[in-house]
ModelCIF file with pLDDT and N, C-alpha, C, O atoms, coordinates in Angstrom:
data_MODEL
#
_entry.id   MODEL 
#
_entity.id                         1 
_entity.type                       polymer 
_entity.pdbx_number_of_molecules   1 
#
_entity_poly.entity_id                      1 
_entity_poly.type                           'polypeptide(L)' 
_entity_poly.nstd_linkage                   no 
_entity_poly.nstd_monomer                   no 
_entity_poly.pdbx_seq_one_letter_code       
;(UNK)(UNK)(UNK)(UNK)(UNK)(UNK)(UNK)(UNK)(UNK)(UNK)(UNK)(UNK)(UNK)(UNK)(UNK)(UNK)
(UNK)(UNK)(UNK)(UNK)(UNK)(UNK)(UNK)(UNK)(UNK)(UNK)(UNK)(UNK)(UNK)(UNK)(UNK)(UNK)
(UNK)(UNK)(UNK)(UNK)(UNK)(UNK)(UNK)(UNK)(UNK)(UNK)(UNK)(UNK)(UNK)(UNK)
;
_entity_poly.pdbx_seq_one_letter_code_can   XXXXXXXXXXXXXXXXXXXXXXXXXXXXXXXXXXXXXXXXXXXXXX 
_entity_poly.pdbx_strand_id                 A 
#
loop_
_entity_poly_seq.entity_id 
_entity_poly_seq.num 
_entity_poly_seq.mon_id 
_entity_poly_seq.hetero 
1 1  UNK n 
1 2  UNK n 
1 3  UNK n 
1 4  UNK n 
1 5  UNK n 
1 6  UNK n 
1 7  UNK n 
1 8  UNK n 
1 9  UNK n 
1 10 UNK n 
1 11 UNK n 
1 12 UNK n 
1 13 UNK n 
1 14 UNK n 
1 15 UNK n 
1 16 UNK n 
1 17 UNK n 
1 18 UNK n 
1 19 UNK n 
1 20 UNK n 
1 21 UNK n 
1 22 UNK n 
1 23 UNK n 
1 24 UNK n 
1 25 UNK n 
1 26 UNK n 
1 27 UNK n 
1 28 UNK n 
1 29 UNK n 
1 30 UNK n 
1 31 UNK n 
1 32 UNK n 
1 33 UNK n 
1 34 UNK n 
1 35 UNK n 
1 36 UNK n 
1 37 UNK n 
1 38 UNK n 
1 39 UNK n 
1 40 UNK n 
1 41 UNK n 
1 42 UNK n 
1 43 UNK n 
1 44 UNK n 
1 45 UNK n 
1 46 UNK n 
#
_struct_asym.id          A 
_struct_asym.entity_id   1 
#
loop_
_ma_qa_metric.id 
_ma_qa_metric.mode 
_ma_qa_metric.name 
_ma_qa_metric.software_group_id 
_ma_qa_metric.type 
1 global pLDDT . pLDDT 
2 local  pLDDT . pLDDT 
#
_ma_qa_metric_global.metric_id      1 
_ma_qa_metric_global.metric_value   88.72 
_ma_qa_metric_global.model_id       1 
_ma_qa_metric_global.ordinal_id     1 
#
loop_
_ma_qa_metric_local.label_asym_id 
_ma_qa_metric_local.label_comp_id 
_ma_qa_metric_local.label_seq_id 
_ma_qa_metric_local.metric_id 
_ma_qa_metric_local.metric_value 
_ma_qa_metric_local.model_id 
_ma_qa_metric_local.ordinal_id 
A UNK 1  2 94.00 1 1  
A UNK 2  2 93.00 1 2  
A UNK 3  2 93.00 1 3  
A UNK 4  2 94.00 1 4  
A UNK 5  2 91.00 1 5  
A UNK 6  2 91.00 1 6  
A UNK 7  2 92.00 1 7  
A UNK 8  2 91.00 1 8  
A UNK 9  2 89.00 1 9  
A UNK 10 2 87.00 1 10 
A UNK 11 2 89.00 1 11 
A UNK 12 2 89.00 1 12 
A UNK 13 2 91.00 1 13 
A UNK 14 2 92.00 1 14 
A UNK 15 2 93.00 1 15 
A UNK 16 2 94.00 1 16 
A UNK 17 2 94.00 1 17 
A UNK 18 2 95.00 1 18 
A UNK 19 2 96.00 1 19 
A UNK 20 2 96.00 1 20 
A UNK 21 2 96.00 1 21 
A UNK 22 2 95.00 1 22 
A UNK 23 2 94.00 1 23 
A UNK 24 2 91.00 1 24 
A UNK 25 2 90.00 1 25 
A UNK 26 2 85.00 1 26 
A UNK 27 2 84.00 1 27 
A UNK 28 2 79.00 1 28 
A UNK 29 2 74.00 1 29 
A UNK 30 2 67.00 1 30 
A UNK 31 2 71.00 1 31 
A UNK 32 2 74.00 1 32 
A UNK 33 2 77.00 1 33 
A UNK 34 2 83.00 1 34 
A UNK 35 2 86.00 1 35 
A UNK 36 2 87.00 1 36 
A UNK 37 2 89.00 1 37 
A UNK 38 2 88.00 1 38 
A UNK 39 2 88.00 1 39 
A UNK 40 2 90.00 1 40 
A UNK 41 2 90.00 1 41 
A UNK 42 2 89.00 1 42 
A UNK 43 2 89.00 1 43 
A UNK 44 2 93.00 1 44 
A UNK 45 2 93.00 1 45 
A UNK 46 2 95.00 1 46 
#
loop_
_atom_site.group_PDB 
_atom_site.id 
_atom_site.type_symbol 
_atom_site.label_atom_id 
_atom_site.label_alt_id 
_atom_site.label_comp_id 
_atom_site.label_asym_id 
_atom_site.label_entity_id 
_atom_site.label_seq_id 
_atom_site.pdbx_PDB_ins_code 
_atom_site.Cartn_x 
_atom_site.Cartn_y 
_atom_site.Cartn_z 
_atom_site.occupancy 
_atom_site.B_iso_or_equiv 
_atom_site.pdbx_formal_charge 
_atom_site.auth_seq_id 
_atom_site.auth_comp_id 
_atom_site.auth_asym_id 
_atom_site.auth_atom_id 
_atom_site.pdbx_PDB_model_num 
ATOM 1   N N  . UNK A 1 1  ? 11.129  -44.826 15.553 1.00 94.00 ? 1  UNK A N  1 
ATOM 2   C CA . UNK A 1 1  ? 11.516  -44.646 14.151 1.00 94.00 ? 1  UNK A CA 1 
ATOM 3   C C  . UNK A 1 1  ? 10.916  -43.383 13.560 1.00 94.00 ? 1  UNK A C  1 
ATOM 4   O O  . UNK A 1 1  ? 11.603  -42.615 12.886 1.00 94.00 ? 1  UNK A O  1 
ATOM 5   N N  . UNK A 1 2  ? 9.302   -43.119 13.881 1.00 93.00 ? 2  UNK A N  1 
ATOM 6   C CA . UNK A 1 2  ? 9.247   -42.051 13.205 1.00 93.00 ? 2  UNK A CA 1 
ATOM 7   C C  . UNK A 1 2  ? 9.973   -40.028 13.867 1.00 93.00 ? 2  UNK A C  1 
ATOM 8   O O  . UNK A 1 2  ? 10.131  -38.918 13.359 1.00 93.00 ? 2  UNK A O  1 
ATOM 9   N N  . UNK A 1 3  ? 10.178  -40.735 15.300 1.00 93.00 ? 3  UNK A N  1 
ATOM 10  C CA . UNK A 1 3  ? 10.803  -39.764 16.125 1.00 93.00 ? 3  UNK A CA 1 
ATOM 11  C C  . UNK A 1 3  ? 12.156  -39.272 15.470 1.00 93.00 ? 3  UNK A C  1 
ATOM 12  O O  . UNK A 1 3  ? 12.447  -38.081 15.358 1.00 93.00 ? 3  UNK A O  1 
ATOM 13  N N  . UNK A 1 4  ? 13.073  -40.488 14.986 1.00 94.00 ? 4  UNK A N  1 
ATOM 14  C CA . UNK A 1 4  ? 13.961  -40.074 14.484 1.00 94.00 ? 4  UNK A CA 1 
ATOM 15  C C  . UNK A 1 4  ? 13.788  -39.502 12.891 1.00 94.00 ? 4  UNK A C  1 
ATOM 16  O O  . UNK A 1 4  ? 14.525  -38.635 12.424 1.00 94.00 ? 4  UNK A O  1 
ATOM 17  N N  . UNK A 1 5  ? 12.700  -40.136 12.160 1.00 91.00 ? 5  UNK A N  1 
ATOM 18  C CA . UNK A 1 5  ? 12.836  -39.257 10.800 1.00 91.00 ? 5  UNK A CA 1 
ATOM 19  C C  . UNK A 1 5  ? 12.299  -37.742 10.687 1.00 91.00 ? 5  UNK A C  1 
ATOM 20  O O  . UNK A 1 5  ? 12.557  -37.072 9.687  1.00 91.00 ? 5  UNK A O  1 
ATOM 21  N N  . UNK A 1 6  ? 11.428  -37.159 11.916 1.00 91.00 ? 6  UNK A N  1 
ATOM 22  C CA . UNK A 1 6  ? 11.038  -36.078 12.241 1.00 91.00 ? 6  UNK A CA 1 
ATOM 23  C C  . UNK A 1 6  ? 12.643  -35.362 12.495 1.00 91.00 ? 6  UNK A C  1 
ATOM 24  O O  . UNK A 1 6  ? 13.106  -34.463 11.792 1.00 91.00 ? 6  UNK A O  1 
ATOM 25  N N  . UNK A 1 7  ? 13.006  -35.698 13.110 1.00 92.00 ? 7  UNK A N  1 
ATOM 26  C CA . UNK A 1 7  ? 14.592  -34.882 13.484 1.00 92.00 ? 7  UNK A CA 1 
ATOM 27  C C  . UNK A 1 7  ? 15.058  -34.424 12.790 1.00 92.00 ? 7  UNK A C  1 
ATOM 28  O O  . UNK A 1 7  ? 15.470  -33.264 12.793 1.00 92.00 ? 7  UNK A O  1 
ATOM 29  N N  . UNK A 1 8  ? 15.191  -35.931 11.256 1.00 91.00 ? 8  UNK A N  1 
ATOM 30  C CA . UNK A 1 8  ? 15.964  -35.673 10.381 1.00 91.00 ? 8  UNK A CA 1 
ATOM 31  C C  . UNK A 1 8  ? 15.234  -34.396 9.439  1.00 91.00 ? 8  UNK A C  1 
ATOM 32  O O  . UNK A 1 8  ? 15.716  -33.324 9.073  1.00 91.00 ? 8  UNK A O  1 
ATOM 33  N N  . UNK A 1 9  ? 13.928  -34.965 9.227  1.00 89.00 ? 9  UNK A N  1 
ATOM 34  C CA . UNK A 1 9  ? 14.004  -33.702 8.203  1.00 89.00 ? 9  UNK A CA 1 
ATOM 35  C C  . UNK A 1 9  ? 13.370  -32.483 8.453  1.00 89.00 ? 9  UNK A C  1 
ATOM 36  O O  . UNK A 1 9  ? 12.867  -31.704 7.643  1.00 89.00 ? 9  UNK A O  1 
ATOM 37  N N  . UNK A 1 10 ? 13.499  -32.369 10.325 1.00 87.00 ? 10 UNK A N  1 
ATOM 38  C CA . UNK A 1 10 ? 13.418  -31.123 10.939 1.00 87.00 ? 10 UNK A CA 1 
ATOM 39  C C  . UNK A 1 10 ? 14.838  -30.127 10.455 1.00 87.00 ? 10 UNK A C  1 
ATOM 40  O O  . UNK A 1 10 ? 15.027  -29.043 11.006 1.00 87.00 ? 10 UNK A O  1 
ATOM 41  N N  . UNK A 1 11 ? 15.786  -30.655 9.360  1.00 89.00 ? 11 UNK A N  1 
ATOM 42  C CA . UNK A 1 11 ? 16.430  -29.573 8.857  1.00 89.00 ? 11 UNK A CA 1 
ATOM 43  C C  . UNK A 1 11 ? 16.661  -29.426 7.718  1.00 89.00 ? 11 UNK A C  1 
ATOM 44  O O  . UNK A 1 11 ? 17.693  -29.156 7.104  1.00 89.00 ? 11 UNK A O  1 
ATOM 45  N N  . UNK A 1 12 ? 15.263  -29.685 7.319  1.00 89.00 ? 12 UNK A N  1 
ATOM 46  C CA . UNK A 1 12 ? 14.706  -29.368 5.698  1.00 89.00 ? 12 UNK A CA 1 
ATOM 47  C C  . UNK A 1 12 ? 14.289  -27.706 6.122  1.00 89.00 ? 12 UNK A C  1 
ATOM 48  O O  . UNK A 1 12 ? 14.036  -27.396 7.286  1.00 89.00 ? 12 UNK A O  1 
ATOM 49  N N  . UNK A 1 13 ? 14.262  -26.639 4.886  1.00 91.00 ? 13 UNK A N  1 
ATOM 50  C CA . UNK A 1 13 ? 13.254  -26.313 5.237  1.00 91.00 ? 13 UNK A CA 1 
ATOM 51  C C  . UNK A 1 13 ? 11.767  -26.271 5.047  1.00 91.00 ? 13 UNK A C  1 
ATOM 52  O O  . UNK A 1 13 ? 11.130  -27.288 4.771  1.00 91.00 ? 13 UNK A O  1 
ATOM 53  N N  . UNK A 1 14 ? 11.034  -24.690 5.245  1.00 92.00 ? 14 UNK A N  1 
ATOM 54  C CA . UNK A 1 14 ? 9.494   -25.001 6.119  1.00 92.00 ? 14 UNK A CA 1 
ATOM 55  C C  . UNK A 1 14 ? 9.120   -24.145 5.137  1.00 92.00 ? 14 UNK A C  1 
ATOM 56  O O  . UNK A 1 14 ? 9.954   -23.298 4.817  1.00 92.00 ? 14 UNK A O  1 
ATOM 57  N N  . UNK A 1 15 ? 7.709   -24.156 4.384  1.00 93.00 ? 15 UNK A N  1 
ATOM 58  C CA . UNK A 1 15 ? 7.469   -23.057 3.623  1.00 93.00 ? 15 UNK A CA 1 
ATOM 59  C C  . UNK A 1 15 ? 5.847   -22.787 4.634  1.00 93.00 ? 15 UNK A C  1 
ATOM 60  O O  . UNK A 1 15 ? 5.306   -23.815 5.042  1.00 93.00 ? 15 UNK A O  1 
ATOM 61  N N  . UNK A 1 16 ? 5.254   -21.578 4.934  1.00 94.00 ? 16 UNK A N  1 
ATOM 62  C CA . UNK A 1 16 ? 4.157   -21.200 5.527  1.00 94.00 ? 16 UNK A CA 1 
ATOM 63  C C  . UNK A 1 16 ? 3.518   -20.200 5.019  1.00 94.00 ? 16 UNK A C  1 
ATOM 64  O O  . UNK A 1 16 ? 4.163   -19.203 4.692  1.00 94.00 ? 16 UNK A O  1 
ATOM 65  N N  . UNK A 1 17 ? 2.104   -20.244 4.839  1.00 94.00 ? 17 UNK A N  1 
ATOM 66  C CA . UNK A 1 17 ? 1.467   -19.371 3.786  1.00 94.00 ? 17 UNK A CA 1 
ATOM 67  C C  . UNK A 1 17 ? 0.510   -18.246 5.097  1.00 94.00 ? 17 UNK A C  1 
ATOM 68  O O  . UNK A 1 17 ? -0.377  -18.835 5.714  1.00 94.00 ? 17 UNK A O  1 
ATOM 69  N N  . UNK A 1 18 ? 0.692   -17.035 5.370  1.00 95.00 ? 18 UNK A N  1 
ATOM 70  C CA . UNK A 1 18 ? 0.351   -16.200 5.552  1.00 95.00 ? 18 UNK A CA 1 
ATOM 71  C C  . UNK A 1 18 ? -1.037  -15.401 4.959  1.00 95.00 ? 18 UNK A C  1 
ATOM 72  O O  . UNK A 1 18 ? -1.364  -15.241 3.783  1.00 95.00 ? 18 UNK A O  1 
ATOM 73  N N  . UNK A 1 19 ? -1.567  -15.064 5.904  1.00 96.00 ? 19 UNK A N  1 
ATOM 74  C CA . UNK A 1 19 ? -2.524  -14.302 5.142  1.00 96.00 ? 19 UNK A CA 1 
ATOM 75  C C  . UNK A 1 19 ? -3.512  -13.190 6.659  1.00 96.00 ? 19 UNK A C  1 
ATOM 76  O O  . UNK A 1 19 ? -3.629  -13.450 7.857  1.00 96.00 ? 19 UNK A O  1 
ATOM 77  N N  . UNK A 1 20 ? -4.022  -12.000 5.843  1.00 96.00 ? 20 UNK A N  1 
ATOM 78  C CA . UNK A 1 20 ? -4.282  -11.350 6.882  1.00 96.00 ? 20 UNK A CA 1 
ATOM 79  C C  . UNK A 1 20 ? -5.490  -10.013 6.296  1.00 96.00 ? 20 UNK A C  1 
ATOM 80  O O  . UNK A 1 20 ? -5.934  -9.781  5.171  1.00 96.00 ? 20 UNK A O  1 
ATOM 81  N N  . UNK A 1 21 ? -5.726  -9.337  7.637  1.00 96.00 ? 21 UNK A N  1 
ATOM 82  C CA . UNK A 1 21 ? -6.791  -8.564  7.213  1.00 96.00 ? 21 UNK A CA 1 
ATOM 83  C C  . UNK A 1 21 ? -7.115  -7.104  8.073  1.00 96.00 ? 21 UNK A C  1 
ATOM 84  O O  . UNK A 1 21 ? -7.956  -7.217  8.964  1.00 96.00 ? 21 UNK A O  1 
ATOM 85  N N  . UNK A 1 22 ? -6.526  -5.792  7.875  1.00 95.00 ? 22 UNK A N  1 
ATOM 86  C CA . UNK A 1 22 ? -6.679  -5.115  9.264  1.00 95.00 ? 22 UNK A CA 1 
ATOM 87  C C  . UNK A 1 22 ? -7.392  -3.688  8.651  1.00 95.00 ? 22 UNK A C  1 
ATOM 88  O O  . UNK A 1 22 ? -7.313  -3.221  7.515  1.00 95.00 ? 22 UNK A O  1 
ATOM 89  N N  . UNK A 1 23 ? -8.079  -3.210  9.789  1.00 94.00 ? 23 UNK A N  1 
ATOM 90  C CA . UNK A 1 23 ? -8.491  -1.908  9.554  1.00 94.00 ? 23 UNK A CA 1 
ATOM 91  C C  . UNK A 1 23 ? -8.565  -1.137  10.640 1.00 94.00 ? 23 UNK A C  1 
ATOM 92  O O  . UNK A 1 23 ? -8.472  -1.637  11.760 1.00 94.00 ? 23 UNK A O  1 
ATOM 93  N N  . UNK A 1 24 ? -8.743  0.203   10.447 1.00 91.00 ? 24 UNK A N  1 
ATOM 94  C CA . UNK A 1 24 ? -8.824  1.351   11.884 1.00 91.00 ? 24 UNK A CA 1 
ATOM 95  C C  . UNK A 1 24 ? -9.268  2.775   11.582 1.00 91.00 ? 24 UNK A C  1 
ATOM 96  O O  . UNK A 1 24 ? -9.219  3.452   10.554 1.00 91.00 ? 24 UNK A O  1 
ATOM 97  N N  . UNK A 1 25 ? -9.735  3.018   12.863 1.00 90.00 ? 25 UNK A N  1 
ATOM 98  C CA . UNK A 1 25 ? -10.313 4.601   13.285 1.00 90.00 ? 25 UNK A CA 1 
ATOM 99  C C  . UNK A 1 25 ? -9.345  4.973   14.004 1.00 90.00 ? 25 UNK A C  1 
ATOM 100 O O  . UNK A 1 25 ? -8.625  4.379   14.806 1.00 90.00 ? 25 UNK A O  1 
ATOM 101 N N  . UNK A 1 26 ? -9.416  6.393   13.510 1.00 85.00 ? 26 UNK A N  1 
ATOM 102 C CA . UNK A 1 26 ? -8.708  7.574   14.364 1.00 85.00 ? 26 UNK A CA 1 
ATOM 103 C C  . UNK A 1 26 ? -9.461  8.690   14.621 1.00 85.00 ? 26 UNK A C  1 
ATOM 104 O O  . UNK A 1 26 ? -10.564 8.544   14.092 1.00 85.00 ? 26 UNK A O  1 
ATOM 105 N N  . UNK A 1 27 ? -9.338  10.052  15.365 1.00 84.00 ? 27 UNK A N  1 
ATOM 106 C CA . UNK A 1 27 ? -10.173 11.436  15.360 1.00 84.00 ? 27 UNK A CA 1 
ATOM 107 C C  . UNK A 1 27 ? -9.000  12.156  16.355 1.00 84.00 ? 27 UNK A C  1 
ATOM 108 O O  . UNK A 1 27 ? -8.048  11.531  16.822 1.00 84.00 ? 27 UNK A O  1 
ATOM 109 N N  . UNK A 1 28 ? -9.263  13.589  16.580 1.00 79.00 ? 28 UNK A N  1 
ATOM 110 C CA . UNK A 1 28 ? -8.287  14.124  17.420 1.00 79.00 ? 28 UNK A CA 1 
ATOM 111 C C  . UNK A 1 28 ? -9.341  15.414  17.626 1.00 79.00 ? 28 UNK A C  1 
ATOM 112 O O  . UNK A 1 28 ? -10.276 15.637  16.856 1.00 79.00 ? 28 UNK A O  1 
ATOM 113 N N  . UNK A 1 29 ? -9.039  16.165  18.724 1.00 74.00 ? 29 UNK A N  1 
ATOM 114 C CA . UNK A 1 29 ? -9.263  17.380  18.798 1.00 74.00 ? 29 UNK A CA 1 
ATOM 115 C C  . UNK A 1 29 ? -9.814  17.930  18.153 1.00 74.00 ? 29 UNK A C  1 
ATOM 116 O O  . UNK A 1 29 ? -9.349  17.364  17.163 1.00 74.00 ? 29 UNK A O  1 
ATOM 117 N N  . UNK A 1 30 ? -10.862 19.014  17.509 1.00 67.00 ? 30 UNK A N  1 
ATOM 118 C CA . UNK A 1 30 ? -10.836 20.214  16.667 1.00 67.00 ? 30 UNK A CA 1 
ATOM 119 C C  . UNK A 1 30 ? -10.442 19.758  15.149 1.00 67.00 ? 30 UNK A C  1 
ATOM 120 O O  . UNK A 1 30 ? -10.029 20.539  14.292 1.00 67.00 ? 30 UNK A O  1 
ATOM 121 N N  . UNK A 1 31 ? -10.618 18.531  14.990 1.00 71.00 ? 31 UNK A N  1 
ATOM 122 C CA . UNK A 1 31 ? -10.626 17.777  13.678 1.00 71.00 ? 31 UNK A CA 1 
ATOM 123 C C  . UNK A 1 31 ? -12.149 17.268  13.381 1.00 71.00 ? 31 UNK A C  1 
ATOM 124 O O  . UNK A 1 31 ? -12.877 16.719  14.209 1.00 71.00 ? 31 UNK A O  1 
ATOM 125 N N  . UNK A 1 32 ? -12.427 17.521  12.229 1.00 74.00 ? 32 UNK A N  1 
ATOM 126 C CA . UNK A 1 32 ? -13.953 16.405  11.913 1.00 74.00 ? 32 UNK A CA 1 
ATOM 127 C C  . UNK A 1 32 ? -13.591 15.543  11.555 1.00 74.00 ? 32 UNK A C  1 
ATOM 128 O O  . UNK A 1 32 ? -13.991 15.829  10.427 1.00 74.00 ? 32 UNK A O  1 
ATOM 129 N N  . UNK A 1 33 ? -13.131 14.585  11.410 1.00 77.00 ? 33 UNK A N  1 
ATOM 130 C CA . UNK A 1 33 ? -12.720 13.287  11.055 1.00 77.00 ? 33 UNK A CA 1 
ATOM 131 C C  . UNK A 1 33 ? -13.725 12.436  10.632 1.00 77.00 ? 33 UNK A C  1 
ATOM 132 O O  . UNK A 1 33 ? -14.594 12.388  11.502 1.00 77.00 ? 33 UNK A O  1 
ATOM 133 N N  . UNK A 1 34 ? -14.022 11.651  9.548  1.00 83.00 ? 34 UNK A N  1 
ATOM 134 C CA . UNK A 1 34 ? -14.422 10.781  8.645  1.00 83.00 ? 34 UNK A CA 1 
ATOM 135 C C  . UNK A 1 34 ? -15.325 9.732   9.609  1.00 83.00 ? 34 UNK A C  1 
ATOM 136 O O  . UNK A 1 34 ? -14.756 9.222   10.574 1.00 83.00 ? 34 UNK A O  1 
ATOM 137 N N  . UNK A 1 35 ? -16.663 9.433   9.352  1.00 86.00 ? 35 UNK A N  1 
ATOM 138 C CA . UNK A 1 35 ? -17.384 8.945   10.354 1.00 86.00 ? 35 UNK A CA 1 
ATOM 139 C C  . UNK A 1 35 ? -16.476 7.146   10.424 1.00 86.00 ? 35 UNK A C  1 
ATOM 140 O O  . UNK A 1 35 ? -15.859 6.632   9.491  1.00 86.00 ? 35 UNK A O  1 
ATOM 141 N N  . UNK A 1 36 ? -16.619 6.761   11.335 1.00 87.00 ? 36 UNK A N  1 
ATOM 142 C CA . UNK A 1 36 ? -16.881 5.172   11.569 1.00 87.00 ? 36 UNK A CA 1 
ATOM 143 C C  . UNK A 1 36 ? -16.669 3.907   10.954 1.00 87.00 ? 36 UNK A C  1 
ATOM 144 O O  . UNK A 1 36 ? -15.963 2.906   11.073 1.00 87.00 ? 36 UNK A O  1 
ATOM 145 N N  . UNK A 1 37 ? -17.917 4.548   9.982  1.00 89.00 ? 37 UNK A N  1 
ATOM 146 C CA . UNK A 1 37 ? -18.340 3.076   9.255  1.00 89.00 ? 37 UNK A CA 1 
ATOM 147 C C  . UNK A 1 37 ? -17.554 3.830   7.854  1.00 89.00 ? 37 UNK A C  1 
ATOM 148 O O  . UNK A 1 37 ? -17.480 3.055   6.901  1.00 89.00 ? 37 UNK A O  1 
ATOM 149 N N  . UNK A 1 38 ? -17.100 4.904   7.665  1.00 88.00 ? 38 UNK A N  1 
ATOM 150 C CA . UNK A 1 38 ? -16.306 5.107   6.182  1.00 88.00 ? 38 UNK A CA 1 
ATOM 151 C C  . UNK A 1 38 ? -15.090 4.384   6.440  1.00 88.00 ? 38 UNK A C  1 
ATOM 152 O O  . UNK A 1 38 ? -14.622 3.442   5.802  1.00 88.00 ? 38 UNK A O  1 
ATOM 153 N N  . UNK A 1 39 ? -14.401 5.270   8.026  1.00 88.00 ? 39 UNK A N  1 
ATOM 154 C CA . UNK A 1 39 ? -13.092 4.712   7.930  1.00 88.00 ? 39 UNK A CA 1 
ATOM 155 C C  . UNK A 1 39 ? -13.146 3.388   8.009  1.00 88.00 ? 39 UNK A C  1 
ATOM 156 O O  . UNK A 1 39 ? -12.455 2.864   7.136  1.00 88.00 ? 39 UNK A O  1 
ATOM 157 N N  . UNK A 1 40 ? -13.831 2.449   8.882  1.00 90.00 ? 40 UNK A N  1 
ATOM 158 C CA . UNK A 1 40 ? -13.425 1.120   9.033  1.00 90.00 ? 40 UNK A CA 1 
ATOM 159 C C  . UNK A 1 40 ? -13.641 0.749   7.365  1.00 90.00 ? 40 UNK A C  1 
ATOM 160 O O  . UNK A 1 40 ? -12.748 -0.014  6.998  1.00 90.00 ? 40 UNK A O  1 
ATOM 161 N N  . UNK A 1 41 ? -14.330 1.000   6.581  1.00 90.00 ? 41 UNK A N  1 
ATOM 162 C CA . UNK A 1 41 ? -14.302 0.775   5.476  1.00 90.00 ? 41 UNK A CA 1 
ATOM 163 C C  . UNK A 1 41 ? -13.121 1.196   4.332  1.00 90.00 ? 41 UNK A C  1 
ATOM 164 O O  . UNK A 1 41 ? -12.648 0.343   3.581  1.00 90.00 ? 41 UNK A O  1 
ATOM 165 N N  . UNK A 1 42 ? -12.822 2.226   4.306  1.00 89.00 ? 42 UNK A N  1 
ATOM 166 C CA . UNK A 1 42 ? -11.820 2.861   3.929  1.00 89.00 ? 42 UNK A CA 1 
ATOM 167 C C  . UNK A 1 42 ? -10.321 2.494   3.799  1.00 89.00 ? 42 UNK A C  1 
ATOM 168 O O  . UNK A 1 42 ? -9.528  2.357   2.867  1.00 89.00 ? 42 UNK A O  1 
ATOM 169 N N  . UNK A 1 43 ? -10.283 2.380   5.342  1.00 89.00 ? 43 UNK A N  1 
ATOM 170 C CA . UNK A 1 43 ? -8.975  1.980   5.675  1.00 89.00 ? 43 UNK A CA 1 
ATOM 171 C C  . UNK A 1 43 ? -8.248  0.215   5.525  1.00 89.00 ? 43 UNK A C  1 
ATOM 172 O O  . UNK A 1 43 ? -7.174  -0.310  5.821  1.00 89.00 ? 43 UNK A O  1 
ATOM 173 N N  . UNK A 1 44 ? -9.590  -0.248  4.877  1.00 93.00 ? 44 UNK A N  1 
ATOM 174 C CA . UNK A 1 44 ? -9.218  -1.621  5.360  1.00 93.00 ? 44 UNK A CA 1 
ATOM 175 C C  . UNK A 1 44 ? -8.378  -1.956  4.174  1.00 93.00 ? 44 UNK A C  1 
ATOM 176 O O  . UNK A 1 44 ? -8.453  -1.406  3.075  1.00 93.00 ? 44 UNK A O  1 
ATOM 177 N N  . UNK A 1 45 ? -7.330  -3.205  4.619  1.00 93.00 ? 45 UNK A N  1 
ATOM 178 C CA . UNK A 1 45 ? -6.205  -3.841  3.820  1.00 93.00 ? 45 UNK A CA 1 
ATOM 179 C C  . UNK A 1 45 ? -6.266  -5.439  4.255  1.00 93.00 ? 45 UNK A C  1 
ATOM 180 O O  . UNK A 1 45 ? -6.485  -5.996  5.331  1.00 93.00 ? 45 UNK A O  1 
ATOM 181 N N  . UNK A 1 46 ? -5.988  -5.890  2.995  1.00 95.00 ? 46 UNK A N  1 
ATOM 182 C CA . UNK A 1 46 ? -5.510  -7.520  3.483  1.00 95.00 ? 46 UNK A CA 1 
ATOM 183 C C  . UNK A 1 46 ? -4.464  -7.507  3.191  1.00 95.00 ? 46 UNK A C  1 
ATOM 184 O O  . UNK A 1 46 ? -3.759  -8.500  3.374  1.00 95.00 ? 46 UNK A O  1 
#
């Protein structure tokens, strides 16, 4: 019984709450580029 009411309102829909957090370093060649601990700081986004 509950197998079948899962089915059924397996075509309800689904609401899912997201959430997140990222940061990063870069440098290249003949560039001074921004130490480390600025960029990981800097760059970061949720």
């Amino acid at each position: 019984g509950r197998e079948l009411r899962v089915a059924k309102w397996s075509l309800l829909p689904s609401i899912t709450l997201y959430g997140g957090w990222n940061t990063s370093f870069y440098t290249y060649s003949g560039y001074h580029s921004p130490s480390y601990s600025n960029q990981f700081r800097n760059n970061m986004g949720e």
